[in-house]
Protein backbone atom coordinates (compact mmCIF):
# COMPACT_ATOMS: atom_id res chain seq x y z
CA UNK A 1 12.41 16.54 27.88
CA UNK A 2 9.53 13.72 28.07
CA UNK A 3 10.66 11.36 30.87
CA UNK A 4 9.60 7.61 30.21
CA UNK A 5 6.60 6.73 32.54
CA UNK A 6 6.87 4.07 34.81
CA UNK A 7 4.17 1.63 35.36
CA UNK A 8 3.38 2.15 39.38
CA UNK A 9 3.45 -1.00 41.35
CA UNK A 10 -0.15 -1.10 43.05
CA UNK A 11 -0.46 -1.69 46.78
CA UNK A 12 -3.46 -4.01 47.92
CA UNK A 13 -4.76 -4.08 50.86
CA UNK A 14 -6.50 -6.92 50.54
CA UNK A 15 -5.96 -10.45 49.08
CA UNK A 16 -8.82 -13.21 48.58
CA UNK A 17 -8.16 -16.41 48.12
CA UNK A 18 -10.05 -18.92 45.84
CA UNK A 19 -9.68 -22.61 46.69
CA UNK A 20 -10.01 -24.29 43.30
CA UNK A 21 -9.86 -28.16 41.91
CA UNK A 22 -6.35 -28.42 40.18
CA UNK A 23 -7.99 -28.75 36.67
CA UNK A 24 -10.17 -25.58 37.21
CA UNK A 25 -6.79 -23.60 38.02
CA UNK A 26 -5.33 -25.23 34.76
CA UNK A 27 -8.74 -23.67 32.40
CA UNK A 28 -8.09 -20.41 34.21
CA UNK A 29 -4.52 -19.47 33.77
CA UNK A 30 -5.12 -20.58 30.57
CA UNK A 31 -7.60 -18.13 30.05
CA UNK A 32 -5.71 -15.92 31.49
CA UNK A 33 -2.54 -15.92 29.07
CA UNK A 34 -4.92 -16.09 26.15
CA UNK A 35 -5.76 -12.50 27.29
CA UNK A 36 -2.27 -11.63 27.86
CA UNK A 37 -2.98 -10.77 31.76
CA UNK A 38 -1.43 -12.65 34.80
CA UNK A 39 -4.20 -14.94 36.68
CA UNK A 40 -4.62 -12.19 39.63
CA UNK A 41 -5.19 -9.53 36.95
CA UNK A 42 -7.41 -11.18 35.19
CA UNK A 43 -9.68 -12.58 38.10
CA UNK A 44 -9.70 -9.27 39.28
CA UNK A 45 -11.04 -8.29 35.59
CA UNK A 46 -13.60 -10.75 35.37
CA UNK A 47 -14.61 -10.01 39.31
CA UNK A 48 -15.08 -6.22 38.49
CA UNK A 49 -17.73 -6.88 35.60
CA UNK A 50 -14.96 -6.60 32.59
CA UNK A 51 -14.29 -8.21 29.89
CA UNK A 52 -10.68 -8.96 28.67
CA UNK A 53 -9.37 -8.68 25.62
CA UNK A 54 -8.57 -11.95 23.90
CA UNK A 55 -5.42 -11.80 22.42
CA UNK A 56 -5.70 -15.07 20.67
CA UNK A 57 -8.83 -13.17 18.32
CA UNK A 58 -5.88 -10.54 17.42
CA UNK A 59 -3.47 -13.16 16.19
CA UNK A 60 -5.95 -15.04 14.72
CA UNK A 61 -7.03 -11.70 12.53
CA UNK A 62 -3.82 -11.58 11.47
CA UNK A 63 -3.41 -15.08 10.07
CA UNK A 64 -6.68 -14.46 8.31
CA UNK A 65 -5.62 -10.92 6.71
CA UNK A 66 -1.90 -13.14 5.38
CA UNK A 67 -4.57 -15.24 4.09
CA UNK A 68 -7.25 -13.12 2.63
CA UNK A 69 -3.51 -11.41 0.87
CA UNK A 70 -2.44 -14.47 -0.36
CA UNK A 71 -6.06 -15.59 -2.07
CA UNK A 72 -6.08 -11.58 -3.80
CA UNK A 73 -2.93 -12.80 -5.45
CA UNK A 74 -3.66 -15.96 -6.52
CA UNK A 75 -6.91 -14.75 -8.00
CA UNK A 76 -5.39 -11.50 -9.42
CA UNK A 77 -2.90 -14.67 -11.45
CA UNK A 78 -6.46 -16.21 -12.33
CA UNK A 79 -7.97 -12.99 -13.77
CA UNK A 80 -4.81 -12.02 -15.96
CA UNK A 81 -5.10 -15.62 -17.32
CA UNK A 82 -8.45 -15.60 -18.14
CA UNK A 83 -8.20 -12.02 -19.45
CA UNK A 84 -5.66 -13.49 -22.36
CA UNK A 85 -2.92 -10.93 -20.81
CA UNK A 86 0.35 -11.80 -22.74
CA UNK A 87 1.96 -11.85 -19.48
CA UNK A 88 -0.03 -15.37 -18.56
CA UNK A 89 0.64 -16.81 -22.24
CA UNK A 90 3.14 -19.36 -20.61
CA UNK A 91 0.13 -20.41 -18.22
CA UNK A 92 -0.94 -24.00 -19.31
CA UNK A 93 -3.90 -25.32 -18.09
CA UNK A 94 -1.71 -27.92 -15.47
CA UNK A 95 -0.39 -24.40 -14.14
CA UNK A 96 -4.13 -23.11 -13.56
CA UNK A 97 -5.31 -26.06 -12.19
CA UNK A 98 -2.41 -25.87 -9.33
CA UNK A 99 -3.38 -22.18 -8.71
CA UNK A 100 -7.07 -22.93 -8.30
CA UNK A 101 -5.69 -26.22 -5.85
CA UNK A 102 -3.86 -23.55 -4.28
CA UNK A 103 -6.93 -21.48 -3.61
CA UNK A 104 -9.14 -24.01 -2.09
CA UNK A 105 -5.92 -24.84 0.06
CA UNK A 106 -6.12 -21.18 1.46
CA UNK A 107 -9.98 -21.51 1.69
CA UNK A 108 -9.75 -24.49 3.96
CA UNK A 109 -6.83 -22.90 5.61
CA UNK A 110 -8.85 -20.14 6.42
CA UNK A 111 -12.12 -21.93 7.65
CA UNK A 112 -9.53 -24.02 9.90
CA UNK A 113 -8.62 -20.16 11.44
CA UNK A 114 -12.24 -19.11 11.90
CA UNK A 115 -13.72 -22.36 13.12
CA UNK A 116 -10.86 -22.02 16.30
CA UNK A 117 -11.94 -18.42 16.49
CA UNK A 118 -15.61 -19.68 17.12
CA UNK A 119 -14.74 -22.17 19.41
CA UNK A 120 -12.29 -19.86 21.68
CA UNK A 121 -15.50 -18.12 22.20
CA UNK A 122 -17.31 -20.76 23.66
C-alpha cells in the first residue's frame, strides 16, 4: 500500500539574525506571503541565489483566463448578430450596444489585472 509521505521537519544548526527597520520587515513578509513561503523560507530562498515563485502572477492568470472566457462569449453573441443568425433576430441595436459596453468593461477590467501584474514585478 502507498503510505502518505510526511514532510520532514529540518534541523538547523544555525540561525542568523537580521536586524531590520520595522517598515523593511513589513515589505518583506509581505513578499514573502505573496510567494506563499514563511519569511525564514523565503530569506533563505532569496540568500541561496533563488527565485520564488510569485503566487500572486498565478492568481492573477487566472482572473485574466475568466476574463479572456468571458470576452470569447460576448464576441461569439456579436458574430451571430452580425452574421443575421435567426437565433440573434430579437437582438436590437440597444441590446448590441450593451454587449459591446460590456466588452470594453472586460477590456479595462483586464488592463486593470495586467497593469498590477507589471507593477508586482517592480
Amino acid at each position: 500500500m502507498n503510505e502518505p509521505k510526511t514532510k520532514q521537519k529540518r534541523k538547523y544548526k544555525r540561525h542568523l539574525r537580521v536586524p531590520v527597520e520595522p517598515e523593511e520587515g513589513e515589505i518583506i513578509k509581505d513578499q514573502a506571503e505573496k510567494c506563499g513561503l514563511s519569511i525564514s523560507e523565503y530569506l533563505r530562498r532569496i540568500g541561496l541565489g533563488y527565485e520564488p515563485p510569485s503566487i500572486v502572477d498565478n492568481q492573477k492568470v487566472t482572473e485574466l483566463a475568466k476574463i479572456n472566457g468571458d470576452l470569447g462569449r460576448l464576441g461569439g453573441l456579436l458574430k451571430m448578430w452580425l452574421s443575421d443568425d435567426r437565433r440573434a433576430a430579437h437582438f436590437d441595436k440597444k441590446k448590441i450596444n450593451e454587449l459591446l459596453k460590456d466588452i470594453e468593461g472586460t477590456r479595462t477590467q483586464m488592463t486593470e489585472i495586467m497593469m498590477k501584474v507589471i507593477k508586482s514585478k517592480k
